[in-house]
C-alpha atoms as a PDB file:
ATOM      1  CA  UNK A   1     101.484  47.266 102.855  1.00  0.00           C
ATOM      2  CA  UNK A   2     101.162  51.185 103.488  1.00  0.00           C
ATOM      3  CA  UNK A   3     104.144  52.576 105.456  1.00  0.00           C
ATOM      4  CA  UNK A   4     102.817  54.267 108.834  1.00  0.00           C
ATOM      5  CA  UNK A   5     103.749  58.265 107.982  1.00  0.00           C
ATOM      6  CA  UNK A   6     106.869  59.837 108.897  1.00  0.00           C
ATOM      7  CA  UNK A   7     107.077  62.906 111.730  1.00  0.00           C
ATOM      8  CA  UNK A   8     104.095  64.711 113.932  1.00  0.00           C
ATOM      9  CA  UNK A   9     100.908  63.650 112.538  1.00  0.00           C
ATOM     10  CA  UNK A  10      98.025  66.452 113.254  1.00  0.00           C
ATOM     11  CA  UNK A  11      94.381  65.293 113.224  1.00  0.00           C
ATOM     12  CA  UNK A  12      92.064  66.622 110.747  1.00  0.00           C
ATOM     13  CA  UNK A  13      95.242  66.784 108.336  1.00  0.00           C
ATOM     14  CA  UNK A  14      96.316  70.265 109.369  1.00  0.00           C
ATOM     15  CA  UNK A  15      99.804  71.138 108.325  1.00  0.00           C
ATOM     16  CA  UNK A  16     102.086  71.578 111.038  1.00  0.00           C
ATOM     17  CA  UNK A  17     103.347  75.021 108.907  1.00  0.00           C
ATOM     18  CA  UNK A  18      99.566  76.556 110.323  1.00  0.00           C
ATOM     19  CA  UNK A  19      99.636  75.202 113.198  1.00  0.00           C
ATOM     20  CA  UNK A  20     103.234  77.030 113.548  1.00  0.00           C
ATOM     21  CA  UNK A  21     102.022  79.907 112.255  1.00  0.00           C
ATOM     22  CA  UNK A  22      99.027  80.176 114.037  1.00  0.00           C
ATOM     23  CA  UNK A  23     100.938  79.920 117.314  1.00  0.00           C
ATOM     24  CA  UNK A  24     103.195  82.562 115.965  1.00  0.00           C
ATOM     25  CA  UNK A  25      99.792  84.883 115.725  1.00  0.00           C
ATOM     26  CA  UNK A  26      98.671  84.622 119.081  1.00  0.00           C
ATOM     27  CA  UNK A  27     101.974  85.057 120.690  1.00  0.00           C
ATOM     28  CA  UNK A  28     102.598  88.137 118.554  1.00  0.00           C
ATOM     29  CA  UNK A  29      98.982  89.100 119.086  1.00  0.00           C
ATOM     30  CA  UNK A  30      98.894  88.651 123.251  1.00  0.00           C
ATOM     31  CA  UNK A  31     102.177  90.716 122.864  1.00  0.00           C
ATOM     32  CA  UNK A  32     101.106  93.723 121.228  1.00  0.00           C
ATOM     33  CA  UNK A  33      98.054  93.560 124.046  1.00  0.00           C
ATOM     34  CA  UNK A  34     100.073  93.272 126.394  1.00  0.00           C
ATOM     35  CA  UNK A  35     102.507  95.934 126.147  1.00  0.00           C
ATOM     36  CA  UNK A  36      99.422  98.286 124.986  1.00  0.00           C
ATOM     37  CA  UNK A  37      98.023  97.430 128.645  1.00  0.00           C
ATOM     38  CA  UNK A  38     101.316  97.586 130.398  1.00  0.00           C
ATOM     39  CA  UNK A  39     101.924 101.088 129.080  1.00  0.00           C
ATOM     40  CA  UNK A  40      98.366 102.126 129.653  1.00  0.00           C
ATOM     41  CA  UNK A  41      98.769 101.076 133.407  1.00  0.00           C
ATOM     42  CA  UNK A  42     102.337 102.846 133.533  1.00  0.00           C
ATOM     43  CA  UNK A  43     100.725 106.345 132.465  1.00  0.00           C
ATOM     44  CA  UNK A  44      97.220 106.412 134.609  1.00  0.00           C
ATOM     45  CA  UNK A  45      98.773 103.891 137.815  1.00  0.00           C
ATOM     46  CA  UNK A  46     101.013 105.751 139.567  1.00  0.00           C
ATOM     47  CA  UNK A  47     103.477 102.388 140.432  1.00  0.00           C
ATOM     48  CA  UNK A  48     105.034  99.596 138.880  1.00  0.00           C
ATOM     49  CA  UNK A  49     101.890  96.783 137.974  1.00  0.00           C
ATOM     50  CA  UNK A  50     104.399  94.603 136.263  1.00  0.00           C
ATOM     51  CA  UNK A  51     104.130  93.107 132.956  1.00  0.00           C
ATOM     52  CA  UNK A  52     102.613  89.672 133.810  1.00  0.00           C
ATOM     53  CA  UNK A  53      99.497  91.471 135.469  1.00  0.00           C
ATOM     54  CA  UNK A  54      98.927  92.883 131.910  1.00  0.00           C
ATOM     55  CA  UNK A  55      99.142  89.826 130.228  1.00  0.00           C
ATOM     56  CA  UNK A  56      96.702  88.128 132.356  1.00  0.00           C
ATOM     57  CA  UNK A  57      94.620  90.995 131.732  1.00  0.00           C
ATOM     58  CA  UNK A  58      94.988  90.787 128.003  1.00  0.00           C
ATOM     59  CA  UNK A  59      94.168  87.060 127.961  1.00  0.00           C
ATOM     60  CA  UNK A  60      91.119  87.412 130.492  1.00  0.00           C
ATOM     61  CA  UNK A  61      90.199  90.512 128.850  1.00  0.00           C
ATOM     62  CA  UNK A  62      90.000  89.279 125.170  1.00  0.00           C
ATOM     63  CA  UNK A  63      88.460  86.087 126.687  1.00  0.00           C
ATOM     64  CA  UNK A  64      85.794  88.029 128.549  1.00  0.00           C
ATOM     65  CA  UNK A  65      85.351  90.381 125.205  1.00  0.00           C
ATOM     66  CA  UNK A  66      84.485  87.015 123.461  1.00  0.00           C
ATOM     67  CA  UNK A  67      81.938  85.188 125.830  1.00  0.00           C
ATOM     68  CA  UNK A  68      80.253  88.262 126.043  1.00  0.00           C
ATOM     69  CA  UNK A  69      80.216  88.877 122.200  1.00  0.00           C
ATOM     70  CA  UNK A  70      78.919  84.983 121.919  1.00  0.00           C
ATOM     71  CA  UNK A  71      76.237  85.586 123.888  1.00  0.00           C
ATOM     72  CA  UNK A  72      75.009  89.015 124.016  1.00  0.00           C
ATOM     73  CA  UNK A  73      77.359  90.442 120.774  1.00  0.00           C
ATOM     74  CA  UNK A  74      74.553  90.420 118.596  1.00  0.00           C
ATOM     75  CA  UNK A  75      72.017  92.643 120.458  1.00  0.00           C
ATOM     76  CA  UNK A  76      71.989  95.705 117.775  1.00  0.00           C
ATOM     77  CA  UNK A  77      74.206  98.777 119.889  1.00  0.00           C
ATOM     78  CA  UNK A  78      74.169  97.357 123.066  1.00  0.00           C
ATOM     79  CA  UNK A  79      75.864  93.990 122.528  1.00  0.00           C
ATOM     80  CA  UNK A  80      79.112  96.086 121.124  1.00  0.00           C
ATOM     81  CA  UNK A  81      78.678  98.431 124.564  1.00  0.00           C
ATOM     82  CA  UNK A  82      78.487  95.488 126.832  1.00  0.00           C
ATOM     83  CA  UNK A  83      81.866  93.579 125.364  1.00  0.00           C
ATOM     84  CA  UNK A  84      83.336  97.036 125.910  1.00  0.00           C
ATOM     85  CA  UNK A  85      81.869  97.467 129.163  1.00  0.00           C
ATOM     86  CA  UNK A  86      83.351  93.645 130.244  1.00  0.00           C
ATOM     87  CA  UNK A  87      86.684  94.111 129.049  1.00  0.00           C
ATOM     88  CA  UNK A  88      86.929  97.467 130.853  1.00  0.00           C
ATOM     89  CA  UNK A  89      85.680  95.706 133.722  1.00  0.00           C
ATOM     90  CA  UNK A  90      88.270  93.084 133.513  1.00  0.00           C
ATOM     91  CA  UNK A  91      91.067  96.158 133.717  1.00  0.00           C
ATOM     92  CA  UNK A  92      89.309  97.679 136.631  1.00  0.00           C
ATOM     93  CA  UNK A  93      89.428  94.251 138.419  1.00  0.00           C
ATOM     94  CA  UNK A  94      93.190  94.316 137.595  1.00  0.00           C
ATOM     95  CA  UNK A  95      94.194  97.420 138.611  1.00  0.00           C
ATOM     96  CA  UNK A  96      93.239  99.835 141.243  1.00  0.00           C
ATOM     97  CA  UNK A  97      91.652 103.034 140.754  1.00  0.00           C
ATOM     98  CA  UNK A  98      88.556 102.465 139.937  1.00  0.00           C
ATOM     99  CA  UNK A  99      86.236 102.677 136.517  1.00  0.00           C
ATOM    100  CA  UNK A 100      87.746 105.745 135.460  1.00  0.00           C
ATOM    101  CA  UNK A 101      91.066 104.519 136.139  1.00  0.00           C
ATOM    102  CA  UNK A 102      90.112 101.390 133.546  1.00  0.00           C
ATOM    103  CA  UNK A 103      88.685 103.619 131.365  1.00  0.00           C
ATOM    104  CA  UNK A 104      91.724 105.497 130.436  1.00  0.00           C
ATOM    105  CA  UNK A 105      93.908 102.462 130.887  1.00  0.00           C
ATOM    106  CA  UNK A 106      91.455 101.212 128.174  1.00  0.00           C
ATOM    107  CA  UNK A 107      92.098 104.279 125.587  1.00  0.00           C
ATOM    108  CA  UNK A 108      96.129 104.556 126.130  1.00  0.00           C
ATOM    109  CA  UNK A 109      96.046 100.847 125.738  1.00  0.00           C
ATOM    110  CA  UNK A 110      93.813 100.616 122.642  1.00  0.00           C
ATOM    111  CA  UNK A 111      95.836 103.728 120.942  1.00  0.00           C
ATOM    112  CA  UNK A 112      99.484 102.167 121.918  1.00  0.00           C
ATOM    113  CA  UNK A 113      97.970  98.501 120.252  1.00  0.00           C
ATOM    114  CA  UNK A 114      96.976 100.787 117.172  1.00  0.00           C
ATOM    115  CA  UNK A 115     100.380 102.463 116.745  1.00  0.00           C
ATOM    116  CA  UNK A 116     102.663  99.683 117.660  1.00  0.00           C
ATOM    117  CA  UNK A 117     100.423  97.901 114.825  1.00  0.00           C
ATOM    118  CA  UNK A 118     100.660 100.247 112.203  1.00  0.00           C
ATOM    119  CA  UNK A 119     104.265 100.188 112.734  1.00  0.00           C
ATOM    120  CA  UNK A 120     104.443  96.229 112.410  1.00  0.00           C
ATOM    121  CA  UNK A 121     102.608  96.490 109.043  1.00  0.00           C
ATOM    122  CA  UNK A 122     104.654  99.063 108.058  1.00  0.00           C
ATOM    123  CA  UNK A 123     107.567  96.274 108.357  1.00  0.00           C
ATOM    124  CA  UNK A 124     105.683  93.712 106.779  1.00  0.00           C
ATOM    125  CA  UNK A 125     103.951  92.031 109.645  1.00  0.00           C
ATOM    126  CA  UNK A 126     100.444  91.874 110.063  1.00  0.00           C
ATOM    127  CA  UNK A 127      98.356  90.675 112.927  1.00  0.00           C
ATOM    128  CA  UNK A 128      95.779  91.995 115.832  1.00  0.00           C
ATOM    129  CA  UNK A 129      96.256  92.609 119.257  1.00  0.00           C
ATOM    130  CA  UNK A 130      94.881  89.692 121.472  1.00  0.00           C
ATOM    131  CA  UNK A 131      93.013  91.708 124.326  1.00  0.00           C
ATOM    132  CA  UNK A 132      92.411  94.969 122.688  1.00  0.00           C
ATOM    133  CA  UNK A 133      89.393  95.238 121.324  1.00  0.00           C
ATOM    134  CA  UNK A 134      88.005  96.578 118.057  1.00  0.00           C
ATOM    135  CA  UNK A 135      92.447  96.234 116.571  1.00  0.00           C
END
């Protein structure tokens, strides 16, 4: 008779090591995105936004970037305009000031996400940034 396995079982055999890592990724990942937005808000906002607001944003953002990339990604030039387009949208919901306002929270935040990135691989650690897109 078979004994019944010993600790967590996953289904579909994954090892619990990926699973671990991959939860290690998006924390790491939402993160980076969110201290790229936070500091993007804290140069063109002129008050505190807080650093929950920008990790909501990050999520909806990269979550918005990728419904709109499912359905509408593969349009030749527009498709990558219109992800943009929605995940600046989600940052102008999020904070006031308006589409211009988003627009440069969008470029400090995507330029912080690049540096703070290039200065994780430069340690050894290499990932994205959930809700910055094209990192």
């Amino acid at each position: 008779m078979a004994e019944p396995p010993v600790g967590p079982v996953l289904q579909a055999g994954v090892a619990t090591e990926s699973v671990v890592s991959g939860v290690l990724v998006f924390i790491v990942s939402l993160l980076v995105g969110t201290v790229a937005i936070t500091l993007g808000a804290q140069v063109l906002v002129d008050r505190d936004t807080g650093f929950g607001r920008a990790a909501v944003t990050a999520l909806l953002g990269a979550l918005v970037y990728a419904l709109v990339g499912v359905f509408l990604g593969w349009i030749p030039l527009l498709g990558p305009i219109l992800m943009f387009v929605a995940w600046v949208g989600v940052i102008n919901w999020q904070y006031p000031g308006g589409w211009g306002t988003a627009l440069g929270i969008a470029f400090v935040a995507w330029l912080a996400a690049v540096l703070i990135l290039y200065g994780l691989a430069l340690l050894g650690i290499a990932t994205d940034a959930f809700g910055i897109p094209g990192v």
